[in-house]
Protein backbone atom coordinates (compact mmCIF):
# COMPACT_ATOMS: atom_id res chain seq x y z
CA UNK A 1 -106.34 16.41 15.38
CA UNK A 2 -103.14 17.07 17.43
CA UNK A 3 -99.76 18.43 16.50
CA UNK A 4 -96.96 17.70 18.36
CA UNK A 5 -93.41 19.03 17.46
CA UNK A 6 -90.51 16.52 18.08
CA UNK A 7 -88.46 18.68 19.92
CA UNK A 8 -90.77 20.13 22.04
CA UNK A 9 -90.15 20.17 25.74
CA UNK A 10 -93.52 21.97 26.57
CA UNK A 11 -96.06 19.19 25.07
CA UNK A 12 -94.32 16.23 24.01
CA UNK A 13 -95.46 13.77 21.19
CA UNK A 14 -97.05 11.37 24.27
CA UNK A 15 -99.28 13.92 25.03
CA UNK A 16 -100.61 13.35 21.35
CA UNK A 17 -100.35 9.88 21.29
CA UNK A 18 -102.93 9.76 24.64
CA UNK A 19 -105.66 12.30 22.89
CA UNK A 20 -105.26 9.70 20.09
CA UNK A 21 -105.61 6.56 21.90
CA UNK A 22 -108.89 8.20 23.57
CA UNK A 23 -110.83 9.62 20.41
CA UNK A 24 -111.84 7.34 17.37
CA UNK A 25 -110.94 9.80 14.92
CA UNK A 26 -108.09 10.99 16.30
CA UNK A 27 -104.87 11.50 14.48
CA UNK A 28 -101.43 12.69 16.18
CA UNK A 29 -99.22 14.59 13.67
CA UNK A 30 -95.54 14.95 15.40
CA UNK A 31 -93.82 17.30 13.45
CA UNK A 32 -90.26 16.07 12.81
CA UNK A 33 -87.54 18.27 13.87
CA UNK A 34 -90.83 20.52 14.87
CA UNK A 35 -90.82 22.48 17.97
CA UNK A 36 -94.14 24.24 20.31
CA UNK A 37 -96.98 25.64 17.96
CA UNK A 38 -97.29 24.25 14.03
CA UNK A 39 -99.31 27.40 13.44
CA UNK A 40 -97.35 30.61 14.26
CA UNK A 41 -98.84 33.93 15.44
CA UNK A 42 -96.82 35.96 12.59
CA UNK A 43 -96.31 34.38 9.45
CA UNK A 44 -93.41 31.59 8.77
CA UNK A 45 -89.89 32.95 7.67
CA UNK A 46 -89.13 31.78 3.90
CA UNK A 47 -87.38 28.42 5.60
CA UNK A 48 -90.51 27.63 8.00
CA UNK A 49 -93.28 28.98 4.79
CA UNK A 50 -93.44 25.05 3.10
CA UNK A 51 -93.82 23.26 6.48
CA UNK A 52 -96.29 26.01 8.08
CA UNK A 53 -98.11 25.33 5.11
CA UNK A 54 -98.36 21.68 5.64
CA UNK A 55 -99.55 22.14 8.74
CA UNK A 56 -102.28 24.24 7.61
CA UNK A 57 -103.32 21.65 4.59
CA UNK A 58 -103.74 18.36 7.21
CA UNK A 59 -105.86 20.36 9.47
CA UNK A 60 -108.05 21.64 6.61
CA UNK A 61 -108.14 17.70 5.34
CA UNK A 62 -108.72 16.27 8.74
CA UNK A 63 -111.92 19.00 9.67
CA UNK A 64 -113.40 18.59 5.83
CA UNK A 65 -113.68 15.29 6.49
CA UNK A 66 -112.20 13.07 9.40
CA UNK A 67 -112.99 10.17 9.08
CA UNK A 68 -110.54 10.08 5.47
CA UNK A 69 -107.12 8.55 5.61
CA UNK A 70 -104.91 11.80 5.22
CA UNK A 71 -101.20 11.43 3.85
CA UNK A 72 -98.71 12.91 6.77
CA UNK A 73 -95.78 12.97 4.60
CA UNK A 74 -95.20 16.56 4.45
CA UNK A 75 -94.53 17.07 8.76
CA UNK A 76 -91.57 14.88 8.42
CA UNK A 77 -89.51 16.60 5.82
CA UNK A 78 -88.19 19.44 7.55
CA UNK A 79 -84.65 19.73 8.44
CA UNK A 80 -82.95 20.17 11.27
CA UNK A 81 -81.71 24.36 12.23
CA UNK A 82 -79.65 24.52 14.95
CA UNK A 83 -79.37 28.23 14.65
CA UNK A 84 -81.66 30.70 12.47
């Protein structure tokens, strides 16, 4: 399983797209409007909270079992911040 944030300059979406090309249960999640790290060291702000938690919910799907077909929906709802 590999997260990629859209806007991400440090570990672009490709990146993802090659570990998932390699591994045959391998699913790339890019994060729209996401940037470096889907799982912060402190906890999400109140705006980041729902999509954190999404995050957290695929990875616990994908590693419970991976070979299911898992609904990424939820990493491409967030909306774009250009300031906090």
């Amino acid at each position: 399983l590999s997260f990629t944030g859209e806007l991400d300059v440090s570990s672009s979406g490709i990146a993802g797209y090659k570990i998932d090309m390699l591994y045959v249960n391998a699913e790339n999640v890019v994060f729209r409007n996401g940037y470096h790290g889907q799982f912060p060291t402190e906890l999400p702000n109140a705006e980041d909270y729902e999509y954190w938690l999404c995050a957290l919910q695929l990875a616990q799907q994908f590693f419970n079992n991976p070979q299911q077909k898992i609904d990424f929906g939820c990493a491409k709802t967030r909306k774009l911040r250009l300031v906090r």
